[in-house]
Protein backbone atom coordinates (compact mmCIF):
# COMPACT_ATOMS: atom_id res chain seq x y z
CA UNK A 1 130.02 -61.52 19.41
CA UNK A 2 126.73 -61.06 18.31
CA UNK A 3 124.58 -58.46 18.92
CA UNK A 4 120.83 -57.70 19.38
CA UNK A 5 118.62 -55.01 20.06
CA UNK A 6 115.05 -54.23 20.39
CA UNK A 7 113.51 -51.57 19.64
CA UNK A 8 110.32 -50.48 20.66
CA UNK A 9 108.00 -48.02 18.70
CA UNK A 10 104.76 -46.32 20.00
CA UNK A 11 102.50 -45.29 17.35
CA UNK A 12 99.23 -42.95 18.42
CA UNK A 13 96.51 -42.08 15.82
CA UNK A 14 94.21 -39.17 17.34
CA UNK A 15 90.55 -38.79 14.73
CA UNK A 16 88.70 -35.83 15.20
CA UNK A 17 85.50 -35.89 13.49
CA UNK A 18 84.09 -31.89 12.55
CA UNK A 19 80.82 -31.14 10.76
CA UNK A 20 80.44 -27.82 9.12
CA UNK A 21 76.90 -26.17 10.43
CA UNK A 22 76.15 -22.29 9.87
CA UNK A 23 78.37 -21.39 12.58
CA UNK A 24 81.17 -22.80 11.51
CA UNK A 25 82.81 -26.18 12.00
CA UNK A 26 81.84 -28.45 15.36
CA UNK A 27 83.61 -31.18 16.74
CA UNK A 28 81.45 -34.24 17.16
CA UNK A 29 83.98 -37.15 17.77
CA UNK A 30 87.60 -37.90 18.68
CA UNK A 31 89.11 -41.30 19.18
CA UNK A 32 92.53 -42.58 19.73
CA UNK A 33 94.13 -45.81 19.14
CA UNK A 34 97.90 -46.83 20.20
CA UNK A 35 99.66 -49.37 18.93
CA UNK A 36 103.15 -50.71 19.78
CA UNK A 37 105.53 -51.62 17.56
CA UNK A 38 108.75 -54.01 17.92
CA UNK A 39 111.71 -54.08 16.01
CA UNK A 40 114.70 -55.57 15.79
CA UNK A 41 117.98 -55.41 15.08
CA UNK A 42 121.32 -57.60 14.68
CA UNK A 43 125.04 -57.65 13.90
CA UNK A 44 127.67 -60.31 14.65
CA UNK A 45 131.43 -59.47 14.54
CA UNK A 46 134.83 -61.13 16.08
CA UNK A 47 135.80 -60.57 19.68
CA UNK A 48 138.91 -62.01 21.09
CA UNK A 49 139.33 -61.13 25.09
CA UNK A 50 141.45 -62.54 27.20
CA UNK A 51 141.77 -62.07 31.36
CA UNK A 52 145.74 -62.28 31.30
CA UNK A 53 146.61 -59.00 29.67
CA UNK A 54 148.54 -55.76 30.72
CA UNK A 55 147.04 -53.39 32.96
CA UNK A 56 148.81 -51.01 35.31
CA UNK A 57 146.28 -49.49 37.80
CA UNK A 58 147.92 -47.20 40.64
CA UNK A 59 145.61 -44.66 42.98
CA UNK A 60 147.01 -41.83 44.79
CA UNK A 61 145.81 -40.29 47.40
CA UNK A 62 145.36 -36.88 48.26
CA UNK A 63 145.41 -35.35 51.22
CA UNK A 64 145.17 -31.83 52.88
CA UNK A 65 146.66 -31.97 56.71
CA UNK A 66 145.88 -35.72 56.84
CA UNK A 67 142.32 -35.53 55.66
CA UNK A 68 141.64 -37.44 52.19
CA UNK A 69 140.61 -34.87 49.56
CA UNK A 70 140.82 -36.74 46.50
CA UNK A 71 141.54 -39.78 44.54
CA UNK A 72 143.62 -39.93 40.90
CA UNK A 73 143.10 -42.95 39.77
CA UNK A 74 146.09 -44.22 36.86
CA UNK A 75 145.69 -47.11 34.38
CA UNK A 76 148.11 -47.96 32.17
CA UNK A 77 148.30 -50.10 29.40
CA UNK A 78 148.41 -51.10 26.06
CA UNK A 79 146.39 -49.05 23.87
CA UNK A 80 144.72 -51.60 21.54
CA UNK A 81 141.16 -53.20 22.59
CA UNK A 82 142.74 -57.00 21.97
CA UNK A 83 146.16 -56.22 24.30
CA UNK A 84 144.94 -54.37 27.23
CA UNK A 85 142.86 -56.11 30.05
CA UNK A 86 139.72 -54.63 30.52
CA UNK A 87 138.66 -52.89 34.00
CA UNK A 88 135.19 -54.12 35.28
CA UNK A 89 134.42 -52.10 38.88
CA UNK A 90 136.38 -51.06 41.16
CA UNK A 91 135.01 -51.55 45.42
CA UNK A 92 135.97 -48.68 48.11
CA UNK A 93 136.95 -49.59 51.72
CA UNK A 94 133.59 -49.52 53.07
CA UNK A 95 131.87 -51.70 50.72
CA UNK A 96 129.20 -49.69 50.23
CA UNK A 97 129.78 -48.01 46.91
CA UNK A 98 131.62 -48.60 43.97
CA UNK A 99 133.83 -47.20 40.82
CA UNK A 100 132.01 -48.40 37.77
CA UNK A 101 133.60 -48.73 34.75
CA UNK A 102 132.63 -48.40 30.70
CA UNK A 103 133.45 -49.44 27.43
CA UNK A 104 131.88 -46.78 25.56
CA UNK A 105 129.08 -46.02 23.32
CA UNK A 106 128.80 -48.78 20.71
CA UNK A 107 126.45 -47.60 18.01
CA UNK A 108 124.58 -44.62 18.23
CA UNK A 109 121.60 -42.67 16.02
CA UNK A 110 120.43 -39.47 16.09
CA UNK A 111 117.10 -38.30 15.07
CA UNK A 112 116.49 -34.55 14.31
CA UNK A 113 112.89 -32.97 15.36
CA UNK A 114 111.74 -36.30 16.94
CA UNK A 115 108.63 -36.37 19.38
CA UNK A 116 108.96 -38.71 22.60
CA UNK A 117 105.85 -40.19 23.62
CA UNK A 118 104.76 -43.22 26.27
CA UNK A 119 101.35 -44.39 27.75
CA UNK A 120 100.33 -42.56 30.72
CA UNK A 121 97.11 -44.77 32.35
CA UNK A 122 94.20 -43.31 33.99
CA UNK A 123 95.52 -39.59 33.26
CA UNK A 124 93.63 -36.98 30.96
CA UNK A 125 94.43 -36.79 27.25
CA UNK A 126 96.44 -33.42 26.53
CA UNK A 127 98.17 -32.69 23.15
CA UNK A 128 98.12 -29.01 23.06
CA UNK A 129 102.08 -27.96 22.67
CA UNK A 130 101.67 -25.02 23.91
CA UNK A 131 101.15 -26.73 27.21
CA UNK A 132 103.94 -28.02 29.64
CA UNK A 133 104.03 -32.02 30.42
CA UNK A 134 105.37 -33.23 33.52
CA UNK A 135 108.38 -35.78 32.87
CA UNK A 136 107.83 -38.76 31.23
CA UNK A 137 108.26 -42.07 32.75
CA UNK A 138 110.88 -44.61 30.72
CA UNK A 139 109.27 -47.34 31.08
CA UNK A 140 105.90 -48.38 29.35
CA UNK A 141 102.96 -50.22 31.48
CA UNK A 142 102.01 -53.36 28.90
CA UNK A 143 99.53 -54.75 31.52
CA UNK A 144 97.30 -51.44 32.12
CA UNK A 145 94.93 -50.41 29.56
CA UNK A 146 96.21 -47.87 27.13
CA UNK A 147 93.58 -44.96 28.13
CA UNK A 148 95.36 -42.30 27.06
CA UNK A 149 98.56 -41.04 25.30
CA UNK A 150 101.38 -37.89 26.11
CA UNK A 151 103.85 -36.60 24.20
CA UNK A 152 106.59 -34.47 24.57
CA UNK A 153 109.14 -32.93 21.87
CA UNK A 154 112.22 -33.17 22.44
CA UNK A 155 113.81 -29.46 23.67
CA UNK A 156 116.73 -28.11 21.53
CA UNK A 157 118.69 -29.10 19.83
CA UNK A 158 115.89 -31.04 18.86
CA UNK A 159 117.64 -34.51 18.83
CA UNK A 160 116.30 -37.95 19.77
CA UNK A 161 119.35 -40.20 20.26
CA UNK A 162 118.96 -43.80 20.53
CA UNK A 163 122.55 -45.46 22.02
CA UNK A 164 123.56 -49.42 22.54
CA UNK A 165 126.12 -49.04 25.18
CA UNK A 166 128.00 -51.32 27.80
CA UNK A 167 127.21 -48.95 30.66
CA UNK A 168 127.68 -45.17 30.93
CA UNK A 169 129.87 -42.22 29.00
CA UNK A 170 131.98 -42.63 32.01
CA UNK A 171 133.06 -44.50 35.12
CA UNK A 172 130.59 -43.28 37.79
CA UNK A 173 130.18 -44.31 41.57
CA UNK A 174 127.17 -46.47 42.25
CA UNK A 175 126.08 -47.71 45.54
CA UNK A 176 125.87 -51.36 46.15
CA UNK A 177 123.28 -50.97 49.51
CA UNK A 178 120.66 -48.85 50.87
CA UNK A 179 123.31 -46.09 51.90
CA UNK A 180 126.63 -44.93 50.79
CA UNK A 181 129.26 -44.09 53.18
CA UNK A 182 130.38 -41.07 51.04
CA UNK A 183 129.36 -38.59 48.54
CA UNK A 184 132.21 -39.30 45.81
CA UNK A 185 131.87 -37.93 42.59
CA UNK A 186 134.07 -38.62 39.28
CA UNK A 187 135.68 -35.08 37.70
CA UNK A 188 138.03 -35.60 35.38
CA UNK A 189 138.45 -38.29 32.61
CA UNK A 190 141.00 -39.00 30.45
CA UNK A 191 140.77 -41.28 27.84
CA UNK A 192 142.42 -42.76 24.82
CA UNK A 193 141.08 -44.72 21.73
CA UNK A 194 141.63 -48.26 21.40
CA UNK A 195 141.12 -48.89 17.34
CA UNK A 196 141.93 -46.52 14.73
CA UNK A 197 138.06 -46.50 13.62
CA UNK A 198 135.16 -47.36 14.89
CA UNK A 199 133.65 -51.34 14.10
CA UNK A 200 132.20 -51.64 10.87
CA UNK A 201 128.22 -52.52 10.95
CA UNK A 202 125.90 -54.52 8.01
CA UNK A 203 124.14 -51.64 5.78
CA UNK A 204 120.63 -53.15 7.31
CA UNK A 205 121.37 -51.94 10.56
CA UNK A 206 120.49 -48.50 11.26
CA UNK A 207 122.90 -47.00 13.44
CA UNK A 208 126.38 -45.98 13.27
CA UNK A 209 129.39 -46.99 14.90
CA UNK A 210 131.76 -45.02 17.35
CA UNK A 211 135.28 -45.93 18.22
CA UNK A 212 136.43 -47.67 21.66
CA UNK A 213 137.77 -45.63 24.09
CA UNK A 214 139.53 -46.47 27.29
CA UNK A 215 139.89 -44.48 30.32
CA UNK A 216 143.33 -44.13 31.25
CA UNK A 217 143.21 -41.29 34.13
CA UNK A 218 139.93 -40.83 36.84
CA UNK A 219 139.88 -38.12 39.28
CA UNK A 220 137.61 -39.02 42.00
CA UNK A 221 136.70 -36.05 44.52
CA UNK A 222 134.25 -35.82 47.81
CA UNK A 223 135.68 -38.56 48.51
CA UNK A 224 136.48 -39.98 52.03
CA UNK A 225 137.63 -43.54 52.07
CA UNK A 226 140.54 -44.86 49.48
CA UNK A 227 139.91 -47.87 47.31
CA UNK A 228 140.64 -51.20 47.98
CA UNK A 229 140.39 -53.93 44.87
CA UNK A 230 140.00 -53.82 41.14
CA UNK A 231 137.92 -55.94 39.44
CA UNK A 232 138.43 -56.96 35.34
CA UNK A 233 135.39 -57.99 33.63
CA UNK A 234 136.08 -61.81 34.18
CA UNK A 235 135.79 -60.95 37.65
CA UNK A 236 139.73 -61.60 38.70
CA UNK A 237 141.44 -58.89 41.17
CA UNK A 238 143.96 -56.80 39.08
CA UNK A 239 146.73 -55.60 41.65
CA UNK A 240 145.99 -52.00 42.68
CA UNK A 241 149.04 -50.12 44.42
CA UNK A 242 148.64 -46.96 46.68
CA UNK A 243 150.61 -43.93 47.33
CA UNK A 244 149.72 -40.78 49.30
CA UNK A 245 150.42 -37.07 48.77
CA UNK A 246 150.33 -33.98 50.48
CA UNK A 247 148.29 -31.45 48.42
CA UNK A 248 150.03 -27.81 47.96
CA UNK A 249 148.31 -24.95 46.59
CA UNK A 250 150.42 -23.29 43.83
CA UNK A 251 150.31 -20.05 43.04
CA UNK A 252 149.96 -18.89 39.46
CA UNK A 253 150.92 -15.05 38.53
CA UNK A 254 151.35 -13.42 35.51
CA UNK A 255 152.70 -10.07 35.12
CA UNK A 256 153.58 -7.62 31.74
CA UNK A 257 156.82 -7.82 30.90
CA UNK A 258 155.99 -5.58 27.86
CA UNK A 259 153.72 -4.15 25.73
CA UNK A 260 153.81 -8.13 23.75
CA UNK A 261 155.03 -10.37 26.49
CA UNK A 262 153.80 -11.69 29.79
CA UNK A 263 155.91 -13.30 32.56
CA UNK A 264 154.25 -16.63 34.47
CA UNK A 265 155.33 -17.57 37.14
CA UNK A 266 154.61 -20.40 39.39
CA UNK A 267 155.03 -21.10 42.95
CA UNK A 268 154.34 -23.60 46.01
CA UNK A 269 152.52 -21.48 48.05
CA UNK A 270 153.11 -23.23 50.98
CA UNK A 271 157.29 -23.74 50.39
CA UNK A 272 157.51 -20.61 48.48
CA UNK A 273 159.59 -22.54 45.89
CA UNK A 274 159.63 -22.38 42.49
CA UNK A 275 157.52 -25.17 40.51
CA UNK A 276 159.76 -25.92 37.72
CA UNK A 277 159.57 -28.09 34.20
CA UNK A 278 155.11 -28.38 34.33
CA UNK A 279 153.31 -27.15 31.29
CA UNK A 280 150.73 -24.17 31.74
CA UNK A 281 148.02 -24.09 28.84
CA UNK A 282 147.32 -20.88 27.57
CA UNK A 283 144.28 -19.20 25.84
CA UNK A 284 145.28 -15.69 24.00
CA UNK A 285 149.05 -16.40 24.01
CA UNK A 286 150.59 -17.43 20.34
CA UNK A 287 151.62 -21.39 21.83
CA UNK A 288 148.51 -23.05 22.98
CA UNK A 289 151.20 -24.27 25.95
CA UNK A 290 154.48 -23.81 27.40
CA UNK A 291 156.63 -25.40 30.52
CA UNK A 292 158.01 -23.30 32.86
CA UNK A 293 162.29 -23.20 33.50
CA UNK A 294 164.42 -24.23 36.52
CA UNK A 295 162.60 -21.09 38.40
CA UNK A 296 159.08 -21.64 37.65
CA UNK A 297 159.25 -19.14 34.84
CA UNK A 298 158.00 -19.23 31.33
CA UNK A 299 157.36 -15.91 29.38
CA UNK A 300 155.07 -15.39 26.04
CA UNK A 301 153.77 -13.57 23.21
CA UNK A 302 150.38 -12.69 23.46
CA UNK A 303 148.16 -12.88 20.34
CA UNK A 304 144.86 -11.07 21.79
CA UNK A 305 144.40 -8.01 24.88
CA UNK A 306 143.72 -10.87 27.49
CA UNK A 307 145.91 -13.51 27.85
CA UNK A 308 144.45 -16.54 30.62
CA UNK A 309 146.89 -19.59 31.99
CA UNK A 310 146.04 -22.94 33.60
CA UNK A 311 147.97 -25.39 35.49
CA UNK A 312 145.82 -28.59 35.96
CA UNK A 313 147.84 -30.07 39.07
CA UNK A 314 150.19 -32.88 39.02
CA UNK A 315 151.82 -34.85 41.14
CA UNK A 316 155.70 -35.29 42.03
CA UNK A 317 155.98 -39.08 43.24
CA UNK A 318 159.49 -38.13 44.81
CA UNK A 319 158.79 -35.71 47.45
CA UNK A 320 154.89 -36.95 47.83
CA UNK A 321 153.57 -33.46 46.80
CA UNK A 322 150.16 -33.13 44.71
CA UNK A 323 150.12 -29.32 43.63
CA UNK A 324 146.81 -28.56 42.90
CA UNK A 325 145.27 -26.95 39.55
CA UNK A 326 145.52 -23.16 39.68
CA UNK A 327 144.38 -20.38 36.72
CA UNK A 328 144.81 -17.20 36.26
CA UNK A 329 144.43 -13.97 33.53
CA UNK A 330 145.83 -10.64 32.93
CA UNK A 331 144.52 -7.95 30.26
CA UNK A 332 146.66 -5.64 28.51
CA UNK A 333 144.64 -2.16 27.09
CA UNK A 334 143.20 -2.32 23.70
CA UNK A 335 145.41 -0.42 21.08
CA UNK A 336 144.75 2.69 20.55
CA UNK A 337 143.41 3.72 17.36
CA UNK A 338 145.29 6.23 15.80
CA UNK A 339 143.75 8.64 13.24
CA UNK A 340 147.18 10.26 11.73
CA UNK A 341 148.49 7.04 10.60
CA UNK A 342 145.43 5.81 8.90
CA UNK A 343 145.02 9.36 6.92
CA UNK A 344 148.55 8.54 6.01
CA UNK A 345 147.72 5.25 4.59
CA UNK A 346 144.82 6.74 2.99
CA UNK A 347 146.71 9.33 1.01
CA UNK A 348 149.78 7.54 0.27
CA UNK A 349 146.47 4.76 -1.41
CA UNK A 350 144.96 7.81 -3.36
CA UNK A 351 148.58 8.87 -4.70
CA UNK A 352 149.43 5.74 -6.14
CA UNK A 353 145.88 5.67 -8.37
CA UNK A 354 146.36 9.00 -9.48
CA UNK A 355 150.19 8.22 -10.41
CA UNK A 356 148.57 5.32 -11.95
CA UNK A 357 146.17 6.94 -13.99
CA UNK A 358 147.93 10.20 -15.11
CA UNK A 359 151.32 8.24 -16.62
CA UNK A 360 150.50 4.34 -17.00
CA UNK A 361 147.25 4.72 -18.41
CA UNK A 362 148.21 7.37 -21.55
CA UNK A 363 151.66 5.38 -21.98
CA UNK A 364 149.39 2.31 -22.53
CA UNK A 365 147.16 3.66 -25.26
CA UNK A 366 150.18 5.36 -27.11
CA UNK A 367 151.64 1.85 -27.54
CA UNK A 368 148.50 0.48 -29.08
């Protein structure tokens, strides 16, 4: 594979001409001159791809009293880039929008404290900072005259990043006519890296390489119509099965079992069972996660006065139940501080320096 890019550098020069008088200094002349530069960059390295690897792809459909909610959509496969067949798009039943896959970023730079600028014809020229510019357009108009020049810095953190990539950060739905059928957005991602580091580059190319990642879980929500083919990026179908679920609010409670621990709990609201063996992340607790017992129980230590839990949803395939992501805190009172204890301390410190200094310190200097 070889690749190229081209990048494309605006340089403006603004001249102002003063001349000192009695008064002080008057401007007499200002000019400015734009000038765009070109430059380019390549880098060739292996690719092997083939269409007739693994790829498990499996969408399951929510729904809440037989109304779609959501989509989770499962691919599973070998985790190297040269095993695992590659997803390309993927079309939903009314053919008017689509699940877009990436690759990832390939190469990325980052300039600190850069200054955007582009050619703005026919407009007034305007370089005090101090001043607000209207957004600038990405694209550059070589066949107008150059009349006059904006610029913009870049707002915090002050960082001009310049990114060869195959598409986006993530899949994202894209419509393929004049109007979509649906307003579907993609929530969650999950991903997993495909190369233990990122692709090495030739020292005369400026940017720096990222490692592949693959997207292994999408949660697509808004959404009204299911999908219906999956396309790799040699354009063959990949099979695509389909399952539907009921979606059950859970609910999540946590209650003090003492002044250290905290009992979770965690229940189909809608059953009133218990929701057993599913992990609930903690924040504030000593484990960072913990999986709840035959009756939806799990009890910890907490580590700070506010402990919070999350369960983010799964689904059990054998009784076609989604329960949804639920989260929850509890605070326990700040400890008291206690003045007795610490004058204590403090004594019992100031005893064992005078002790110190009254029989160690004489002993010492008798031996010598």
């Amino acid at each position: 594979m070889v690749v190229k890019g081209t990048i494309t550098t605006q340089l403006a020069i603004h001249k102002t001409v003063s001349v000192q008088t009695k008064s002080g200094w008057e401007q007499t002349n200002v000019t400015s001159n734009t000038t765009l530069l070109s430059h380019t960059v390549r880098d060739a390295a292996p690719v092997v791809i083939t269409p007739n690897q693994q790829l498990n792809a499996t969408q399951t459909l929510v729904t809440d009293n037989g109304e779609l909610k959501q989509i989770i959509l499962r691919l599973d496969g070998p985790e190297t880039v040269t095993n695992r067949r590659h997803w390309s798009y993927a079309s939903f039943k009314s053919g008017k929008m689509r699940l877009e896959n990436v690759w990832g970023v390939y190469s990325q730079h980052r300039y600190r404290n850069a200054t955007i600028g582009t050619q703005l014809p026919n407009t007034t020229l305007s370089l005090n900072p101090s001043q607000p510019l209207a957004p600038l357009n990405r694209s550059v108009n070589r066949t107008s005259p150059a009349t006059t020049t904006s610029q913009r810095t870049v707002p915090p953190p002050g960082v001009l990043e310049k990114q060869l990539i195959a598409i986006r950060s993530k899949p994202a739905i894209a419509g393929t006519g004049s109007q979509t059928a649906s307003t579907a957005t993609v929530g969650r991602v999950r991903t997993v890296p495909l190369a233990p580091k990122a692709a090495p580059l030739k020292p005369t190319v400026n940017l720096s390489s990222v490692r592949p990642r693959a997207s292994t879980r999408v949660v697509i929500t808004n959404v009204d119509q299911p999908l219906t083919t999956l396309y790799e990026i040699h354009g063959d179908a990949i099979p695509l099965k389909t399952r539907t679920v009921s979606e059950h609010p859970v609910s999540l409670t946590l209650t003090k079992q003492d002044k250290r621990h905290v009992r979770i709990k965690l229940t189909d609201t809608r059953t009133g069972s218990p929701v057993p063996n599913q992990s609930i992340y903690l924040h504030g607790a000593i484990k960072g996660r913990v999986s709840t017992n035959s009756n939806g129980v799990a009890v910890v230590t907490r580590d700070e006065s506010a402990v919070e839990a999350t369960f983010r949803g799964v689904t059990n395939d054998s009784q076609g139940i989604y329960y949804a992501p639920s989260h929850n805190q509890i605070r326990f009172a700040p400890t008291p501080f206690n003045i007795y204890s610490a004058l204590v301390a403090l004594s019992k410190g100031f005893v064992a320096v005078i002790a110190f200094v009254l029989f160690y310190l004489p002993f010492h200097y008798l031996r010598r």
